[in-house]
N, C-alpha and C. Protein backbone atom coordinates (compact mmCIF):
# COMPACT_ATOMS: atom_id res chain seq x y z
N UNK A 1 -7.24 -12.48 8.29
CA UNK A 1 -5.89 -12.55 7.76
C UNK A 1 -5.86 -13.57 6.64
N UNK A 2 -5.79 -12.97 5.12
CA UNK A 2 -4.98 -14.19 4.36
C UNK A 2 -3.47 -14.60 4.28
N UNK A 3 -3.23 -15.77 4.68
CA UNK A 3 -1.99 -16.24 4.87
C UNK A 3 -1.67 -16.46 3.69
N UNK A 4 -0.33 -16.50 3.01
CA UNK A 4 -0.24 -17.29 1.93
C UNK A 4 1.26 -17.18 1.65
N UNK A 5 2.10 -17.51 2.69
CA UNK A 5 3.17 -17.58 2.54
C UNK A 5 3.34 -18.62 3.99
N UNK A 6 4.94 -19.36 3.22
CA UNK A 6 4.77 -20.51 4.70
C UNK A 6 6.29 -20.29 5.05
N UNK A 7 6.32 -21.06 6.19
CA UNK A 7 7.66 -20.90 6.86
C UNK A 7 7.92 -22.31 7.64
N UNK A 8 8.64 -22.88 7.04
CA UNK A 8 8.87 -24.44 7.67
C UNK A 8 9.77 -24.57 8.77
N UNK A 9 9.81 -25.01 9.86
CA UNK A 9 11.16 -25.19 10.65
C UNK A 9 11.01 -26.11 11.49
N UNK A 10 12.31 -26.58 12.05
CA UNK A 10 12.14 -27.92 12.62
C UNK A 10 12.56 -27.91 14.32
N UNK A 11 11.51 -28.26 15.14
CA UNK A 11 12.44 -27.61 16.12
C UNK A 11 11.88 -28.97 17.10
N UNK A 12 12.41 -29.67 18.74
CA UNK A 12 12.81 -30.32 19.37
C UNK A 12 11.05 -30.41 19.99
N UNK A 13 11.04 -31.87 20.23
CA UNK A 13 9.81 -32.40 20.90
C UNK A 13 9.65 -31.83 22.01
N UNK A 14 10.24 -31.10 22.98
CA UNK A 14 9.73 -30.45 24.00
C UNK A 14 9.62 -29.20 23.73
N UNK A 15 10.43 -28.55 22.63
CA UNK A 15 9.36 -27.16 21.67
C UNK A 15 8.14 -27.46 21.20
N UNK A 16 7.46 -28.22 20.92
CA UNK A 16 6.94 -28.42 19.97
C UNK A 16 5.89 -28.50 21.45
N UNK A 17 6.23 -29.65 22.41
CA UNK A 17 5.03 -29.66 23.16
C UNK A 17 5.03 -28.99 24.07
N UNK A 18 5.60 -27.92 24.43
CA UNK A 18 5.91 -26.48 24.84
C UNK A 18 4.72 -25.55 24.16
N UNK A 19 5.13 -25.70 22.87
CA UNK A 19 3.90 -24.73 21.70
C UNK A 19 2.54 -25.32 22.17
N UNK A 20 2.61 -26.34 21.89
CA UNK A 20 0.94 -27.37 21.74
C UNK A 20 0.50 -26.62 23.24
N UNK A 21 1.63 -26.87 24.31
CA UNK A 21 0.36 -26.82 25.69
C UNK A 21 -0.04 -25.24 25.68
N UNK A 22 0.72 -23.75 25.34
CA UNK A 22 0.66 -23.28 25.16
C UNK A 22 -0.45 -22.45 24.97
N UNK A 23 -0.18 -22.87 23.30
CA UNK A 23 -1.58 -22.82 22.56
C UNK A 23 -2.85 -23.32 23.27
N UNK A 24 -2.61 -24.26 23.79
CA UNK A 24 -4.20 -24.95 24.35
C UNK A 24 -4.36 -24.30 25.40
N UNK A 25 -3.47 -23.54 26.28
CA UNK A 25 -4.21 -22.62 27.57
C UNK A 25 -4.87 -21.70 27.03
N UNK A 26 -4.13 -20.42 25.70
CA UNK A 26 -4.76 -19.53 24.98
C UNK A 26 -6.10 -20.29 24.34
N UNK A 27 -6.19 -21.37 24.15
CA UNK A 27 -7.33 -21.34 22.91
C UNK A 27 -7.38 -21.29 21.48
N UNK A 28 -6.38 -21.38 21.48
CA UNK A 28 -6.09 -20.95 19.68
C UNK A 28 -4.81 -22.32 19.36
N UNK A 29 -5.08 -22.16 17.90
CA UNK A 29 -3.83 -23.35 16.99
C UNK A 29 -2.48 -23.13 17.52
N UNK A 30 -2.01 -23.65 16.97
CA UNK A 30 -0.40 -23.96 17.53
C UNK A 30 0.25 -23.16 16.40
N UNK A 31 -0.55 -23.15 15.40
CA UNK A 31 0.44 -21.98 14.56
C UNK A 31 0.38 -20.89 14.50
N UNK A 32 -1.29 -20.08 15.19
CA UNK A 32 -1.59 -19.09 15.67
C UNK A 32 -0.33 -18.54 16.57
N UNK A 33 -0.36 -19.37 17.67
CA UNK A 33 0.26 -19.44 18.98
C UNK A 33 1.53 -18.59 18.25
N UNK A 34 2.32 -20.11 17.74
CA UNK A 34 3.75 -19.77 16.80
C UNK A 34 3.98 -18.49 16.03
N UNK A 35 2.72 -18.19 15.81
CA UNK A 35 2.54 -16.88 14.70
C UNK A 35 2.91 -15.27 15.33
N UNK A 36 2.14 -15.52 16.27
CA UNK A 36 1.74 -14.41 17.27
C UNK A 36 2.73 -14.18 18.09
N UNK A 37 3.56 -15.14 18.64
CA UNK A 37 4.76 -15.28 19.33
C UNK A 37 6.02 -14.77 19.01
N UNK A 38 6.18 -15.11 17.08
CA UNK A 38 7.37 -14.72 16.62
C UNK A 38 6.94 -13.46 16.06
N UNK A 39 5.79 -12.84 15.70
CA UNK A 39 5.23 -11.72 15.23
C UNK A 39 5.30 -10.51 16.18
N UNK A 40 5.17 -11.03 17.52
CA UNK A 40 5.50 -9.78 19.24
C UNK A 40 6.80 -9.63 18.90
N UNK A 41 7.60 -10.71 19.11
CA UNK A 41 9.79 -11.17 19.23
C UNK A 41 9.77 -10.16 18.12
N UNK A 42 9.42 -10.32 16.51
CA UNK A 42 10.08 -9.25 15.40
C UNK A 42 9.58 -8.12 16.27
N UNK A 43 8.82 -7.17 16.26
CA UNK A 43 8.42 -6.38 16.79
C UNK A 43 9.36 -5.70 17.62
N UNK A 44 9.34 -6.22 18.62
CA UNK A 44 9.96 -5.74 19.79
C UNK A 44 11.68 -5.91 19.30
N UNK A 45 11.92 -6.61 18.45
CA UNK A 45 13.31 -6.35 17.94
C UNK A 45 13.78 -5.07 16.99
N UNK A 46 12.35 -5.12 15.85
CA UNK A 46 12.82 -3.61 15.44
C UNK A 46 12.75 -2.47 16.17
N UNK A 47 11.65 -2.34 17.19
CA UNK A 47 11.60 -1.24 17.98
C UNK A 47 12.64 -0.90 18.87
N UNK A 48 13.63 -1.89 19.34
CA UNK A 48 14.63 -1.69 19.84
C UNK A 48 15.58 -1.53 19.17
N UNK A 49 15.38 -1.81 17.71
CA UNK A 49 16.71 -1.08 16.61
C UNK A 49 16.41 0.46 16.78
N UNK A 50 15.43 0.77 16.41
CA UNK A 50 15.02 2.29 16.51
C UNK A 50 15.24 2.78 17.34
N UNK A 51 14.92 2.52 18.66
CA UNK A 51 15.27 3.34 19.69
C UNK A 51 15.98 4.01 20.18
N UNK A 52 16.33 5.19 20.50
CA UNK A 52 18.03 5.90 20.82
C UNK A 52 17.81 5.96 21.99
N UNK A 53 18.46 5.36 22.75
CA UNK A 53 18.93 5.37 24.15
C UNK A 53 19.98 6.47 24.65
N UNK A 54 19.82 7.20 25.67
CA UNK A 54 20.73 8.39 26.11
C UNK A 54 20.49 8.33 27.44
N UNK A 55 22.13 8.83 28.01
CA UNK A 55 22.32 8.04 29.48
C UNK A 55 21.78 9.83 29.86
N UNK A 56 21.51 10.12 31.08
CA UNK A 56 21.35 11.18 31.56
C UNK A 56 22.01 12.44 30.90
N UNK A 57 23.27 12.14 31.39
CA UNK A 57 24.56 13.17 30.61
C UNK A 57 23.90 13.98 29.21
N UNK A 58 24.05 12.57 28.30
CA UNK A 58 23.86 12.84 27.06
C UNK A 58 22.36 12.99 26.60
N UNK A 59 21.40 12.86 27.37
CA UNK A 59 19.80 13.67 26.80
C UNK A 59 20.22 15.13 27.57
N UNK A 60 20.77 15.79 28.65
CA UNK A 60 20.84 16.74 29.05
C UNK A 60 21.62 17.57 28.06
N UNK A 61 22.39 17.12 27.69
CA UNK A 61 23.55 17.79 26.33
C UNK A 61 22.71 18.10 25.32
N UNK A 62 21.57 16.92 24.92
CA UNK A 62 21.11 16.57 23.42
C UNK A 62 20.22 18.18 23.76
N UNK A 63 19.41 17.71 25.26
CA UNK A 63 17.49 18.88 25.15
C UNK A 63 18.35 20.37 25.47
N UNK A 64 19.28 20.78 25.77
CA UNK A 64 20.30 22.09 26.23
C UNK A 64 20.61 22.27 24.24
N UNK A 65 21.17 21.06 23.55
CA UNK A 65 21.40 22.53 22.45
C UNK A 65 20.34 22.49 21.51
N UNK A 66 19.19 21.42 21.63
CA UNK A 66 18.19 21.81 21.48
C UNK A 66 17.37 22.83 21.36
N UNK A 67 17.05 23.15 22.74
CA UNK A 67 16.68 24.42 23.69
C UNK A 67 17.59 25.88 22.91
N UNK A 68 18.72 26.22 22.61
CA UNK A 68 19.65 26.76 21.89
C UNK A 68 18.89 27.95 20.79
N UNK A 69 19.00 28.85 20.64
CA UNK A 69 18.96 29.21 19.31
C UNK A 69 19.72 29.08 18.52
N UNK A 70 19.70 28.34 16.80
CA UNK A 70 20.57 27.94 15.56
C UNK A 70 21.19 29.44 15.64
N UNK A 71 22.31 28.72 15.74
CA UNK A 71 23.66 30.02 15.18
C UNK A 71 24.21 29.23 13.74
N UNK A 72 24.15 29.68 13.04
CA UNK A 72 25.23 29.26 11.75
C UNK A 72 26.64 29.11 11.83
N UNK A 73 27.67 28.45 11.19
CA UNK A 73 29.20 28.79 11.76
C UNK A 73 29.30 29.25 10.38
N UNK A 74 30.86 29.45 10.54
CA UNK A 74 31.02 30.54 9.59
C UNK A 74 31.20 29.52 7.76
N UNK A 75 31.23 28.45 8.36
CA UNK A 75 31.56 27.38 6.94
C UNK A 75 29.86 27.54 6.27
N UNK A 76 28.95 27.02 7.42
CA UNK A 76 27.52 27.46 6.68
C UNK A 76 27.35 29.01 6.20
N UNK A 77 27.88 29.60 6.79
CA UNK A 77 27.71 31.41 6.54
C UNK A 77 28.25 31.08 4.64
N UNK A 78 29.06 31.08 4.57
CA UNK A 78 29.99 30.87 3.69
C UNK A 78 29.40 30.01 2.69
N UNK A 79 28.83 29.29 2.60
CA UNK A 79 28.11 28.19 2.04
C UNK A 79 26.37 29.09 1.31
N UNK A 80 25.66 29.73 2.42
CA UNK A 80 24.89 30.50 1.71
C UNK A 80 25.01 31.64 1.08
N UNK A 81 26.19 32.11 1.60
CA UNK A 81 26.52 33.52 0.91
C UNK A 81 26.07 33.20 -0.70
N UNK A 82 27.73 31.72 -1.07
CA UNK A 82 27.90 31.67 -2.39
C UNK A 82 26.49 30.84 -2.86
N UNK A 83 25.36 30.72 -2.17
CA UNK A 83 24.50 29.91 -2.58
C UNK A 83 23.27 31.11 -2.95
N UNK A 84 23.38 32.35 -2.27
CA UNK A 84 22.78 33.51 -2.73
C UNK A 84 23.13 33.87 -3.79
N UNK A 85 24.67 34.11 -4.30
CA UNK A 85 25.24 34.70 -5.78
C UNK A 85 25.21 33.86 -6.55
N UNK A 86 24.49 32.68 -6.60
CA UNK A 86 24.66 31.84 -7.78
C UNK A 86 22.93 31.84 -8.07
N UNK A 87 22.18 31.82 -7.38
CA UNK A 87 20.60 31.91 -7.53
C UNK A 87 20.30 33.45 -7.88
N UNK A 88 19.81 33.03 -9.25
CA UNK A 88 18.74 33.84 -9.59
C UNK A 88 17.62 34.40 -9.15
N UNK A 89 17.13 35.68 -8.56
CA UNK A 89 15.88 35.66 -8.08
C UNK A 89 15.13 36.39 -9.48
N UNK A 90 13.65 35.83 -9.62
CA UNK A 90 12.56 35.97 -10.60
C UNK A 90 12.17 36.72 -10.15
């Protein structure tokens, strides 16, 4: 890994020696430690932005019109008709 960007922050002597003992059970630096720690936390925060959660109800609703064959309504019907008479076919 080249590092080359820094991130300063100031945080309370029993964080700090929280991190240190930490780090020293793993084996590795304290900024490793720090690194790796807040690098899992982002992680697991975007993946839980992404995620769509659906209570029973609503995955049974979602995989049923899924499952469905596409019917068009009549606004899409209507929509390709005039999208046929305006295209040229070559």
């Amino acid at each position: 890994m080249s590092a080359t960007e820094r991130l300063d922050l100031k945080l309370s002597s029993s964080d700090k020696q929280l991190f240190v003992m930490a780090a020293a059970l793993e084996g590795i630096s304290v900024a490793a430690f720090v690194r790796s720690a807040a690098k899992q936390r982002a992680t697991e925060a975007i993946q839980r932005d992404r995620a769509v959660s659906l209570s029973t109800r609503d995955y049974e609703a979602f995989h049923t019109a899924l499952a469905q064959p596409f019917r068009p309504n009549e606004a899409l019907q209507e929509s390709m008709r005039e999208v046929q008479a305006r295209v040229k076919r070559v």
